[in-house]
PDB file of N, CA and C in Angstrom:
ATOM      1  N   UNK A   1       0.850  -1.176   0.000  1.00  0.00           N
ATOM      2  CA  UNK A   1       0.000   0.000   0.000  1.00  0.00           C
ATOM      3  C   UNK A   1       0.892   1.234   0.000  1.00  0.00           C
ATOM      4  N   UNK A   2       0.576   1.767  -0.738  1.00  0.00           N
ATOM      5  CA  UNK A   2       1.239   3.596  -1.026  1.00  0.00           C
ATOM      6  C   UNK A   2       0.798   4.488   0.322  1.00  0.00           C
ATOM      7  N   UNK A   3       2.273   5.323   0.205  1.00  0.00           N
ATOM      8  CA  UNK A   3       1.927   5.979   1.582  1.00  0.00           C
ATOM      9  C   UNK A   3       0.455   6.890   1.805  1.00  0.00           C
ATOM     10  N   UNK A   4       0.092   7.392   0.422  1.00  0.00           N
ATOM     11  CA  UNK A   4      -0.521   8.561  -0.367  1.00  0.00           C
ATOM     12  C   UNK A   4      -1.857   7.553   0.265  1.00  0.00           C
ATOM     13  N   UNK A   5      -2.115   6.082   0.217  1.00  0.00           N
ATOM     14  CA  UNK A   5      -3.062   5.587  -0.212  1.00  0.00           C
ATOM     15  C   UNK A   5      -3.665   5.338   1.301  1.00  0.00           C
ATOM     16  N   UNK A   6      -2.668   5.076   2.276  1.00  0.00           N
ATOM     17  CA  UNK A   6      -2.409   4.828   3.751  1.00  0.00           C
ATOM     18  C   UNK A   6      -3.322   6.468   4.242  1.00  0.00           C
ATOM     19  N   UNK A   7      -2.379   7.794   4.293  1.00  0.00           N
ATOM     20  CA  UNK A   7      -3.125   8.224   4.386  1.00  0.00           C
ATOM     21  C   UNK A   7      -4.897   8.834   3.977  1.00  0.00           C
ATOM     22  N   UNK A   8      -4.753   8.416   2.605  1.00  0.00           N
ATOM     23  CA  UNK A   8      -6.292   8.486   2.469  1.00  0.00           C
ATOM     24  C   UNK A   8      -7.026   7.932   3.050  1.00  0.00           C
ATOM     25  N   UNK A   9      -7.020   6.865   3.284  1.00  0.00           N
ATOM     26  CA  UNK A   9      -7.756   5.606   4.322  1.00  0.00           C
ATOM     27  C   UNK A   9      -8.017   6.218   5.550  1.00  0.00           C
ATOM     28  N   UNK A  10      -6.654   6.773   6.349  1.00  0.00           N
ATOM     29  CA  UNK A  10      -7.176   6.921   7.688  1.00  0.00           C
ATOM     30  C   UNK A  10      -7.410   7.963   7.533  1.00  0.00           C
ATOM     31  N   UNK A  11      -7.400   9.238   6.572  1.00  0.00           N
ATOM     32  CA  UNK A  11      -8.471  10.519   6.663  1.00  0.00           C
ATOM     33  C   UNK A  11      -9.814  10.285   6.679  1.00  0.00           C
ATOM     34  N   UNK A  12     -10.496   9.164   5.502  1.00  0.00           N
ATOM     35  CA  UNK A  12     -11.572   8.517   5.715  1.00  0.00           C
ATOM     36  C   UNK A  12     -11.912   8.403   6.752  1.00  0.00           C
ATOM     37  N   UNK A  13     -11.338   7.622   7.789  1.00  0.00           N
ATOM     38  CA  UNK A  13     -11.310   6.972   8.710  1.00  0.00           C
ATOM     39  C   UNK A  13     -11.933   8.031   9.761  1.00  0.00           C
ATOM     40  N   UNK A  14     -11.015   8.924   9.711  1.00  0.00           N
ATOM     41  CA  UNK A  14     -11.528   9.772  10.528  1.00  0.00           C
ATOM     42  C   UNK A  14     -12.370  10.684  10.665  1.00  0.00           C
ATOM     43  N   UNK A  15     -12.629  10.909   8.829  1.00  0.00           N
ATOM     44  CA  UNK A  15     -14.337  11.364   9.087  1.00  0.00           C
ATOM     45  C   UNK A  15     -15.150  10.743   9.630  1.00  0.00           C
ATOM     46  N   UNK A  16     -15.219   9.198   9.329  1.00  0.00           N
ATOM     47  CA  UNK A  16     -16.024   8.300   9.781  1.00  0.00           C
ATOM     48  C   UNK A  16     -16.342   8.578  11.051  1.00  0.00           C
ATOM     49  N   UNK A  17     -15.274   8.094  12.002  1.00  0.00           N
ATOM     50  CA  UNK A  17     -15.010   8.310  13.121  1.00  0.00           C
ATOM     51  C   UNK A  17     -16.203   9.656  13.981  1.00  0.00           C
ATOM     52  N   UNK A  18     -15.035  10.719  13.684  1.00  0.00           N
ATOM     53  CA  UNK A  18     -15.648  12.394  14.147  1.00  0.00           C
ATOM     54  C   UNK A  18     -17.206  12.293  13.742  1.00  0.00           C
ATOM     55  N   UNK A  19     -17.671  11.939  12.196  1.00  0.00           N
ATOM     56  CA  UNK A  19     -18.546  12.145  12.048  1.00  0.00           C
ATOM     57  C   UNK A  19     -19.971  11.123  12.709  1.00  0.00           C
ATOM     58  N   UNK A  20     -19.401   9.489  12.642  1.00  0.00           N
ATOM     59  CA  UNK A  20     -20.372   9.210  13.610  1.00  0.00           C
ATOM     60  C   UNK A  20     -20.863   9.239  15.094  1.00  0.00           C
ATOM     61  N   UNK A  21     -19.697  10.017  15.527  1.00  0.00           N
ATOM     62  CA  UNK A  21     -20.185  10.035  16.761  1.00  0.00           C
ATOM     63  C   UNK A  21     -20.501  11.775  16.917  1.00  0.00           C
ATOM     64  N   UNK A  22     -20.597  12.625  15.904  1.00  0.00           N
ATOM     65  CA  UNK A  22     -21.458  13.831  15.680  1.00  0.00           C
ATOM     66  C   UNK A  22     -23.233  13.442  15.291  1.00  0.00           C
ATOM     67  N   UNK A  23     -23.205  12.359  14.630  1.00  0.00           N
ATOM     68  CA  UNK A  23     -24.675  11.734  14.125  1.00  0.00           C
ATOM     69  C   UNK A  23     -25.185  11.325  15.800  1.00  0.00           C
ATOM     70  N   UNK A  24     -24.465  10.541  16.524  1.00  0.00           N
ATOM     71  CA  UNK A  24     -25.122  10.695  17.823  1.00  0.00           C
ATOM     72  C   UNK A  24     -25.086  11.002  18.921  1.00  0.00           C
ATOM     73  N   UNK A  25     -24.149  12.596  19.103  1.00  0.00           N
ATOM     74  CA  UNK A  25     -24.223  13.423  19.387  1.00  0.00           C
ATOM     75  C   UNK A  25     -25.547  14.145  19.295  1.00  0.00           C
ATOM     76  N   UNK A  26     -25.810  14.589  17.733  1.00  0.00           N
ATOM     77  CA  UNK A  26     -26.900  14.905  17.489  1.00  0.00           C
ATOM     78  C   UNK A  26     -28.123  14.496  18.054  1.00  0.00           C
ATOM     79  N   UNK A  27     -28.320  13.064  17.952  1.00  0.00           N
ATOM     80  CA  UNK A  27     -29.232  12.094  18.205  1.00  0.00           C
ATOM     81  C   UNK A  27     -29.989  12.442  19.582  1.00  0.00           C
ATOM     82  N   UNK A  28     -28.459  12.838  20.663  1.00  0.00           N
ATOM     83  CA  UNK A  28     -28.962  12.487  21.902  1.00  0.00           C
ATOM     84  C   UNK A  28     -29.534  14.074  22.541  1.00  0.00           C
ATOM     85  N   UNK A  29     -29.699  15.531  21.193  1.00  0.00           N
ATOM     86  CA  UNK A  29     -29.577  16.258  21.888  1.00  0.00           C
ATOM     87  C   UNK A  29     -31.062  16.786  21.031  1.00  0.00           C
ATOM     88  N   UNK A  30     -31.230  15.232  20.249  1.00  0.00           N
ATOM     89  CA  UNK A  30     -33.026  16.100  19.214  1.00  0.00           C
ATOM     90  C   UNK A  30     -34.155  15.378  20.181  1.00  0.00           C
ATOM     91  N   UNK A  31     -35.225  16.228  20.154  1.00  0.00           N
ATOM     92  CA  UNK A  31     -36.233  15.977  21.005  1.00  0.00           C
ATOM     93  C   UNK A  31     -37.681  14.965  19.686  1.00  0.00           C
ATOM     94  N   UNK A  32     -37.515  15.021  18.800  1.00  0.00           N
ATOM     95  CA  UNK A  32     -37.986  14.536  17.751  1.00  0.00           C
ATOM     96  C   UNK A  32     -37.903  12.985  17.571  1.00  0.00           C
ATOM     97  N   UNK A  33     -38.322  11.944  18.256  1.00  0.00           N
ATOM     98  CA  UNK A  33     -38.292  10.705  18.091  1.00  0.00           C
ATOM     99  C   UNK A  33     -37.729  10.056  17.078  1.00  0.00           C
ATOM    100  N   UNK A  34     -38.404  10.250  15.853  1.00  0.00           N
ATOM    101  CA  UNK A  34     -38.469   9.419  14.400  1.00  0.00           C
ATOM    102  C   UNK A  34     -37.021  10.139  14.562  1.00  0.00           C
ATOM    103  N   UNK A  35     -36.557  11.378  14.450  1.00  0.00           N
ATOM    104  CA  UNK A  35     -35.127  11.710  14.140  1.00  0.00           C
ATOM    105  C   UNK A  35     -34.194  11.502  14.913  1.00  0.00           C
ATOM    106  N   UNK A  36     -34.744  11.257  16.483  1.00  0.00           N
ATOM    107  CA  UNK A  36     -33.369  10.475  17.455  1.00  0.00           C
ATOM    108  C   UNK A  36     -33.383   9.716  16.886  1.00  0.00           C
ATOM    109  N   UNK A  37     -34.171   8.424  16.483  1.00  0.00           N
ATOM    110  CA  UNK A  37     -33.644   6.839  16.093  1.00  0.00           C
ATOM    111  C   UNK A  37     -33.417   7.066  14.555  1.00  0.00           C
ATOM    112  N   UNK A  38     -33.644   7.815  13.721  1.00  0.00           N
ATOM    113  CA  UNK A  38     -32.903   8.142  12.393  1.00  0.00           C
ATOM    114  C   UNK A  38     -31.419   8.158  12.909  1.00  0.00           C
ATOM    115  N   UNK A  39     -31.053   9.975  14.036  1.00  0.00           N
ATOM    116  CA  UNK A  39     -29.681   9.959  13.895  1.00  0.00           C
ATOM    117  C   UNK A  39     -28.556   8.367  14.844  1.00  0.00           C
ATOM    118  N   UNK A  40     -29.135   7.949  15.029  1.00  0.00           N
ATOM    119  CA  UNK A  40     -28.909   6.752  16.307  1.00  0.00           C
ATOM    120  C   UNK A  40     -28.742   5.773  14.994  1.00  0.00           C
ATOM    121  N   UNK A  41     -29.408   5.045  14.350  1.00  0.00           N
ATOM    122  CA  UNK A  41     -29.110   4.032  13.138  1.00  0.00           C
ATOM    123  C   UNK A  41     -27.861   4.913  12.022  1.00  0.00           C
ATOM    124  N   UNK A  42     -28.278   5.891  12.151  1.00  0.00           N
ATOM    125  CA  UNK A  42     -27.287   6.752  10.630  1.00  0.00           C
ATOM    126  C   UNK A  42     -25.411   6.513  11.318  1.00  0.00           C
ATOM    127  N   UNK A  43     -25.920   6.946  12.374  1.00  0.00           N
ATOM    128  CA  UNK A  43     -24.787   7.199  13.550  1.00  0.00           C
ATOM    129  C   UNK A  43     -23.919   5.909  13.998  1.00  0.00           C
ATOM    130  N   UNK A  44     -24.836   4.578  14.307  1.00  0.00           N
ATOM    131  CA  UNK A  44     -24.337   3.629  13.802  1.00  0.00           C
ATOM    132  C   UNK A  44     -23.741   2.930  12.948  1.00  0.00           C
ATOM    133  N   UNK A  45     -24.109   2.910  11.493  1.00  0.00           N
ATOM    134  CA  UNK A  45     -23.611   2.565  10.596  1.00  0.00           C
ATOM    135  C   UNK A  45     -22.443   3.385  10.086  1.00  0.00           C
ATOM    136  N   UNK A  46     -22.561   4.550  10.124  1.00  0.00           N
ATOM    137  CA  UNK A  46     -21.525   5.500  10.020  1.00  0.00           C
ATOM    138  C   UNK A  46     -20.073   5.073  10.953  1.00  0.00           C
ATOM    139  N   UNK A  47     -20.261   4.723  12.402  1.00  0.00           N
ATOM    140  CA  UNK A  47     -19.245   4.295  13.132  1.00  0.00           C
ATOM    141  C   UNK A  47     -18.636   2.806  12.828  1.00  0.00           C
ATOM    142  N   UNK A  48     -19.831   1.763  12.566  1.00  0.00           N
ATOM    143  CA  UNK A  48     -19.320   0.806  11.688  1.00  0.00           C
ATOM    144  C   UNK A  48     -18.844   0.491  10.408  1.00  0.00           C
ATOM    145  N   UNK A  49     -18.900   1.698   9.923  1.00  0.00           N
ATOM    146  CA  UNK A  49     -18.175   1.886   8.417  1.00  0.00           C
ATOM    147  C   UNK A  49     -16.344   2.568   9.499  1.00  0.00           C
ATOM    148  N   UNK A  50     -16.554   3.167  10.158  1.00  0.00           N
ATOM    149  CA  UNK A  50     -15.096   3.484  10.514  1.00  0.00           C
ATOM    150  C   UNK A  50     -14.449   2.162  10.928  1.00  0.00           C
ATOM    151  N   UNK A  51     -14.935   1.653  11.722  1.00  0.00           N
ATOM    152  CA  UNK A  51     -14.430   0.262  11.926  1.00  0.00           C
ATOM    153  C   UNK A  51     -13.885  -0.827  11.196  1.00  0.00           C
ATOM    154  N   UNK A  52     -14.499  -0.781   9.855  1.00  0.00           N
ATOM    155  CA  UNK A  52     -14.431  -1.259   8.757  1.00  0.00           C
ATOM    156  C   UNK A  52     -13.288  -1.364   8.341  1.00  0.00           C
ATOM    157  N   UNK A  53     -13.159   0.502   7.663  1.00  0.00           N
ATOM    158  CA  UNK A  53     -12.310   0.846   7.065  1.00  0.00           C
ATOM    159  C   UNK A  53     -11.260   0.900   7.657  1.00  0.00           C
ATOM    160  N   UNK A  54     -10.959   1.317   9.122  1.00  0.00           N
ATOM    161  CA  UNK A  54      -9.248   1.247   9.726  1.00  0.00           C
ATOM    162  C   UNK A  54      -9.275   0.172  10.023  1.00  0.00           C
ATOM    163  N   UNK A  55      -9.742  -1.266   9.984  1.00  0.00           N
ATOM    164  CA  UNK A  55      -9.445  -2.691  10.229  1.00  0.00           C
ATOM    165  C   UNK A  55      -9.497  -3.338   8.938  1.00  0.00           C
ATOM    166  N   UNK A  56      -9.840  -3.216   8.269  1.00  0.00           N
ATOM    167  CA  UNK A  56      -9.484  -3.968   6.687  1.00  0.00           C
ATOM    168  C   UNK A  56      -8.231  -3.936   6.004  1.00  0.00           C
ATOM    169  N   UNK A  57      -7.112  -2.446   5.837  1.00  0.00           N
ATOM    170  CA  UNK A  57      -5.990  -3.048   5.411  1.00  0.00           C
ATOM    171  C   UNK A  57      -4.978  -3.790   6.118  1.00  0.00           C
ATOM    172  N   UNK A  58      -4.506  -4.318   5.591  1.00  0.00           N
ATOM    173  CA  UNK A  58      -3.209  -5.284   6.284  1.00  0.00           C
ATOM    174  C   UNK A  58      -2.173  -4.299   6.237  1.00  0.00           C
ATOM    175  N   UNK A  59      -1.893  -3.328   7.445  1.00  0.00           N
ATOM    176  CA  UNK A  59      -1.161  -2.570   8.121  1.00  0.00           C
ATOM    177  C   UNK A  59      -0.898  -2.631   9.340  1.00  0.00           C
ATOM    178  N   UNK A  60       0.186  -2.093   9.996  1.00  0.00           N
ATOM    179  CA  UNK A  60       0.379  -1.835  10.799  1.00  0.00           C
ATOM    180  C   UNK A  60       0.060  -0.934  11.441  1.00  0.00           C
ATOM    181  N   UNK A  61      -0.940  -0.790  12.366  1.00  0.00           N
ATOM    182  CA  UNK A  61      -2.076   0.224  12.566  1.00  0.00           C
ATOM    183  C   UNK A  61      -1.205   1.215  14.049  1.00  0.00           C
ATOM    184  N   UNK A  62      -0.773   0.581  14.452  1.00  0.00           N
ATOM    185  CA  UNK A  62       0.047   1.200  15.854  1.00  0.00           C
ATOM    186  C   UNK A  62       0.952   2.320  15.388  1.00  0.00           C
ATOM    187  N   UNK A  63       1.541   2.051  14.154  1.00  0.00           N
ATOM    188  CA  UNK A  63       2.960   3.068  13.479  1.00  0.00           C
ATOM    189  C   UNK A  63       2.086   4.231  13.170  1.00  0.00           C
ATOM    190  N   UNK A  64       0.998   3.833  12.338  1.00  0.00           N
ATOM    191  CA  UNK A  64       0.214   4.915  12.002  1.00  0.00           C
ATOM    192  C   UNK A  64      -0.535   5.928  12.840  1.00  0.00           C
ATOM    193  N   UNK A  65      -0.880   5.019  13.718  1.00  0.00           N
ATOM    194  CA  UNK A  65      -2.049   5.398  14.874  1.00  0.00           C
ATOM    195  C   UNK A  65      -1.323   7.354  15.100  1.00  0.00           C
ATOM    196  N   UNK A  66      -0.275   7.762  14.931  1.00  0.00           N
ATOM    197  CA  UNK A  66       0.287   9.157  15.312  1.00  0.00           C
ATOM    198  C   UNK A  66      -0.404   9.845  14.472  1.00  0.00           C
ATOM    199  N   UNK A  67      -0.386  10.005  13.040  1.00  0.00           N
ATOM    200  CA  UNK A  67      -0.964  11.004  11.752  1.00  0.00           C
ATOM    201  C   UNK A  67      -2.483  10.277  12.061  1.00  0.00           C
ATOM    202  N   UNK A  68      -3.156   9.482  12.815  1.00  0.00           N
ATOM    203  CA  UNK A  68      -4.586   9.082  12.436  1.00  0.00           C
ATOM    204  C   UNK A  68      -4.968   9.568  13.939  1.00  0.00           C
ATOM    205  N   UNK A  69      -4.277   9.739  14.554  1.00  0.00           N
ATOM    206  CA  UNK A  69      -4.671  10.920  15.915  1.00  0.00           C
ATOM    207  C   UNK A  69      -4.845  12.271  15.608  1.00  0.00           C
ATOM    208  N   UNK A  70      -4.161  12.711  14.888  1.00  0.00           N
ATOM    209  CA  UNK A  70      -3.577  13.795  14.159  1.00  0.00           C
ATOM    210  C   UNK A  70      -4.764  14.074  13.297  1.00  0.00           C
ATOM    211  N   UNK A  71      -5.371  13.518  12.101  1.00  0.00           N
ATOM    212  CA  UNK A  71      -6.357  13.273  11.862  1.00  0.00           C
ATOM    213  C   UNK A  71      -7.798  13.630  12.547  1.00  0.00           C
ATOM    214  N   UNK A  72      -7.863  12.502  13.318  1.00  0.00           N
ATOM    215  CA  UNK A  72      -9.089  12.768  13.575  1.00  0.00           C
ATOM    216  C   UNK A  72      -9.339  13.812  14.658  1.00  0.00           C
ATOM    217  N   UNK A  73      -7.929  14.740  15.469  1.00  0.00           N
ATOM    218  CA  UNK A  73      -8.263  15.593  15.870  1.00  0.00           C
ATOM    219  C   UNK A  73      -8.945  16.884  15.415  1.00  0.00           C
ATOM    220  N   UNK A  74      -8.238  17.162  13.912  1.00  0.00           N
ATOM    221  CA  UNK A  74      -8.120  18.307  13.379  1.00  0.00           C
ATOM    222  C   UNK A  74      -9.903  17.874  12.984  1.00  0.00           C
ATOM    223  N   UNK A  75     -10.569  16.707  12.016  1.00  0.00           N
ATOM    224  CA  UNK A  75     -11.698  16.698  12.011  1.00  0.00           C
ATOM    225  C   UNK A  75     -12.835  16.829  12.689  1.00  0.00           C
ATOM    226  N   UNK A  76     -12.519  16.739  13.638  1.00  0.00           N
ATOM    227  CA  UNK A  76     -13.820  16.594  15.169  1.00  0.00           C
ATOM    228  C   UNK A  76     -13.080  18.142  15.516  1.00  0.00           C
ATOM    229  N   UNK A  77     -12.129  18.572  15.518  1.00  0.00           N
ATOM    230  CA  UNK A  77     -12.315  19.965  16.057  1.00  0.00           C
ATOM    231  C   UNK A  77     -13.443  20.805  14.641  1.00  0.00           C
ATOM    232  N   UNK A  78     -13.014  20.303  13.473  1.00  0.00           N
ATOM    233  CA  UNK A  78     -13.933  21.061  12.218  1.00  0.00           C
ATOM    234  C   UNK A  78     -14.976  21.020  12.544  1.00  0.00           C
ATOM    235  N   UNK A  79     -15.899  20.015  12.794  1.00  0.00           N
ATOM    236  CA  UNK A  79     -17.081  19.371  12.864  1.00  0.00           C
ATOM    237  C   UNK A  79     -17.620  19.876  14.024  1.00  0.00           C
ATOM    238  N   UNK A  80     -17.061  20.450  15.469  1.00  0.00           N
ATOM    239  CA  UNK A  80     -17.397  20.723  16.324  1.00  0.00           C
ATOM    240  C   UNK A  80     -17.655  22.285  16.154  1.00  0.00           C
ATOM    241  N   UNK A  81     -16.755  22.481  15.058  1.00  0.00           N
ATOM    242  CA  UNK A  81     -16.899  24.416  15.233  1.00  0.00           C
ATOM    243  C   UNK A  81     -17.962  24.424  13.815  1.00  0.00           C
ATOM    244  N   UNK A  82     -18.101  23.799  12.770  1.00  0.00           N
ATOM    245  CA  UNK A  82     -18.881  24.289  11.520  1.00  0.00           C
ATOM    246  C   UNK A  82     -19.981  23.464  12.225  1.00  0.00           C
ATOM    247  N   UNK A  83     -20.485  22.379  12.976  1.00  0.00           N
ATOM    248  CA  UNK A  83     -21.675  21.825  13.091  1.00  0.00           C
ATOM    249  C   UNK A  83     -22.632  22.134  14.040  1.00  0.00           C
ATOM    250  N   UNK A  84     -21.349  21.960  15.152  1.00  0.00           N
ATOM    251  CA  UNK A  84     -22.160  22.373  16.106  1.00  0.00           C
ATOM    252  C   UNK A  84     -21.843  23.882  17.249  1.00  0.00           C
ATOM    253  N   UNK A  85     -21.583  24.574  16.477  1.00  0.00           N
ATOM    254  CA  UNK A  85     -20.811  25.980  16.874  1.00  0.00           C
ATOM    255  C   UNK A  85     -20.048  26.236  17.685  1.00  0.00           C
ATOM    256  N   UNK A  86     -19.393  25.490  17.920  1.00  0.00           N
ATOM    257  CA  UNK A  86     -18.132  25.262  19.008  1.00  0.00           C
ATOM    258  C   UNK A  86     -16.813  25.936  18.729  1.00  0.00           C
ATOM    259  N   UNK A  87     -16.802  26.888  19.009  1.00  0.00           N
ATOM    260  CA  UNK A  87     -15.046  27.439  18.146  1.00  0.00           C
ATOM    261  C   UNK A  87     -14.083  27.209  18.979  1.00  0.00           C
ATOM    262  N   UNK A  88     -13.284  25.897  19.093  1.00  0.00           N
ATOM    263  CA  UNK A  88     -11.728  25.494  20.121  1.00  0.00           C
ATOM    264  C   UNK A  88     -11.063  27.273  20.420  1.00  0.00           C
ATOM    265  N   UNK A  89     -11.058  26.823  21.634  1.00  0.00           N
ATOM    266  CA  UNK A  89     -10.921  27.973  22.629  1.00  0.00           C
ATOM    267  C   UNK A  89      -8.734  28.057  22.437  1.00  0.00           C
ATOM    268  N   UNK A  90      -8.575  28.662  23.740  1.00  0.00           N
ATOM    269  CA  UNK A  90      -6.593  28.476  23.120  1.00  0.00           C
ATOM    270  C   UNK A  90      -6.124  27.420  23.817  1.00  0.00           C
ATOM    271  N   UNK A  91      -6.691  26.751  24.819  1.00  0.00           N
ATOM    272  CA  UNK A  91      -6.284  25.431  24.941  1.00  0.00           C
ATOM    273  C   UNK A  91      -6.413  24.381  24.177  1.00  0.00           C
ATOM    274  N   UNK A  92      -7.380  24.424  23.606  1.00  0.00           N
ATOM    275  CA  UNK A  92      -7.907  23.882  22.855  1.00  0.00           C
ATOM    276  C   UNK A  92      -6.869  23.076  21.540  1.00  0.00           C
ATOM    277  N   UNK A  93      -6.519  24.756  21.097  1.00  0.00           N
ATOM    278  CA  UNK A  93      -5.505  24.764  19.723  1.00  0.00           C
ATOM    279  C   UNK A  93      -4.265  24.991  20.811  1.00  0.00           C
ATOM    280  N   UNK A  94      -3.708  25.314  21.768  1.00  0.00           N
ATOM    281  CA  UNK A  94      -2.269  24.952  22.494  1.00  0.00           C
ATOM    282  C   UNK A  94      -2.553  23.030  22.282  1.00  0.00           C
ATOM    283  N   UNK A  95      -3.220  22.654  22.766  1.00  0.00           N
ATOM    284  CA  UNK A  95      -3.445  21.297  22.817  1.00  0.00           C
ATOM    285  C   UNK A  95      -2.911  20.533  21.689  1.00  0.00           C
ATOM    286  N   UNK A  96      -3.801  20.846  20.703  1.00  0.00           N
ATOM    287  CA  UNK A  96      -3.848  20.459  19.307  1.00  0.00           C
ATOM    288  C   UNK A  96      -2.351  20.390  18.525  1.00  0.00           C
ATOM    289  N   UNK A  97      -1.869  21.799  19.198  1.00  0.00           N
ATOM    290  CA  UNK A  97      -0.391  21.846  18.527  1.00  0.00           C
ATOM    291  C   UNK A  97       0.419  20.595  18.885  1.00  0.00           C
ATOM    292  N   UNK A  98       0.029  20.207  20.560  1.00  0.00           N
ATOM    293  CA  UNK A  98       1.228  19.048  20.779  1.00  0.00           C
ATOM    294  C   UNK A  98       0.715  17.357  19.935  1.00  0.00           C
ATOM    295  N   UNK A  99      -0.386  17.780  19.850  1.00  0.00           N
ATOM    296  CA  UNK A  99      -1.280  16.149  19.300  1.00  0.00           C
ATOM    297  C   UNK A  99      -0.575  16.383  17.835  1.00  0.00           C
ATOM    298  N   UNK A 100      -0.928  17.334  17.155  1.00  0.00           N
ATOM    299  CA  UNK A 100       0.384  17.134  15.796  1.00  0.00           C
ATOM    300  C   UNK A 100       1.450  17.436  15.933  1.00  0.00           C
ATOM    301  N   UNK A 101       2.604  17.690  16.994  1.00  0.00           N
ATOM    302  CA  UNK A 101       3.337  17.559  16.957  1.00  0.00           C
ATOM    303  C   UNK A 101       3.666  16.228  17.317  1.00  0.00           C
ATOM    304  N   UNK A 102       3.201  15.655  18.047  1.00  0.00           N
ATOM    305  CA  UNK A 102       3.273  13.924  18.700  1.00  0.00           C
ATOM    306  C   UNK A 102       3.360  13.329  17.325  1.00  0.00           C
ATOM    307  N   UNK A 103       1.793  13.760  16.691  1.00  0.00           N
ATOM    308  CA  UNK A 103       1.406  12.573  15.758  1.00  0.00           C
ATOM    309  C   UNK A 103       2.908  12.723  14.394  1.00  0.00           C
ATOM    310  N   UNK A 104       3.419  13.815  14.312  1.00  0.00           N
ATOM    311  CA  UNK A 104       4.586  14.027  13.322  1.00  0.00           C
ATOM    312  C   UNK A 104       5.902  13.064  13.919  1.00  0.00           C
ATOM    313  N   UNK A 105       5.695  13.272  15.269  1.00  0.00           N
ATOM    314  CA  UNK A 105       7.360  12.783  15.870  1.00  0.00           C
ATOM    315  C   UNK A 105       6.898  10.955  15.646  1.00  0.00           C
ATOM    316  N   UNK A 106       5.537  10.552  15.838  1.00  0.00           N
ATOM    317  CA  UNK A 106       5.301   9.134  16.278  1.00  0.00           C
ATOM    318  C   UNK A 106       5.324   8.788  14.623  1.00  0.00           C
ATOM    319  N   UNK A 107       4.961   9.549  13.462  1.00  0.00           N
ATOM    320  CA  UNK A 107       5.328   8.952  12.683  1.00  0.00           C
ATOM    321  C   UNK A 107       6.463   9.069  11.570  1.00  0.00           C
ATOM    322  N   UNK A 108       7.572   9.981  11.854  1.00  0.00           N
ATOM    323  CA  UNK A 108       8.508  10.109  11.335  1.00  0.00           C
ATOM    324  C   UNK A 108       9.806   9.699  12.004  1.00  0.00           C
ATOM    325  N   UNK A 109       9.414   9.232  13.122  1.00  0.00           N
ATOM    326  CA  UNK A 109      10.819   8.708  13.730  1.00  0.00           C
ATOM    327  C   UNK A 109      10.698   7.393  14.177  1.00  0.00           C
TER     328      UNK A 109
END
């Protein structure tokens, strides 16, 4: 597998990820029945498609696990500020800086 191809996967991955557990997030905060158990099944399958996808290639998932932290931070911080109006405060992004800096050192060295 190509490195190019590695990371596409676990960017996937980590929409998956951020995004199904934004589907029930959602879920648990709509007062609308038919649309809690809409976002609750959507939200499901969505998290079992992440599962999927970062357990299906034959990789070494631990080496990677640094850029797929890295990943799915930067996405769930997106998703938290465009979805659900959350704008990461300066700890937030002080934080963030060391999680990509980790995720750079865990996978380049």
């Amino acid at each position: 597998m190509s490195r190019l191809s590695a990371l596409l996967i676990l960017l996937i991955a980590a929409l998956l990820e951020a995004g199904g557990d934004a589907l029930v997030r959602s879920a648990l905060h709509t007062t609308a029945t038919a649309t809690r158990l809409a976002f609750f099944a959507l939200g499901a399958l969505v998290l079992f498609s992440y599962g999927y996808v970062v357990n299906k290639p034959a990789w070494d998932f631990g080496r990677l696990l640094g850029i797929y932290v890295v990943f799915f931070f930067v996405v769930a911080q997106a998703i938290s500020w465009l979805v659900f109006n959350q704008r990461p405060g300066t700890p937030v992004v002080v934080g963030g800086a060391f999680v990509v800096a980790g995720g750079i050192v865990m996978s380049v060295f």
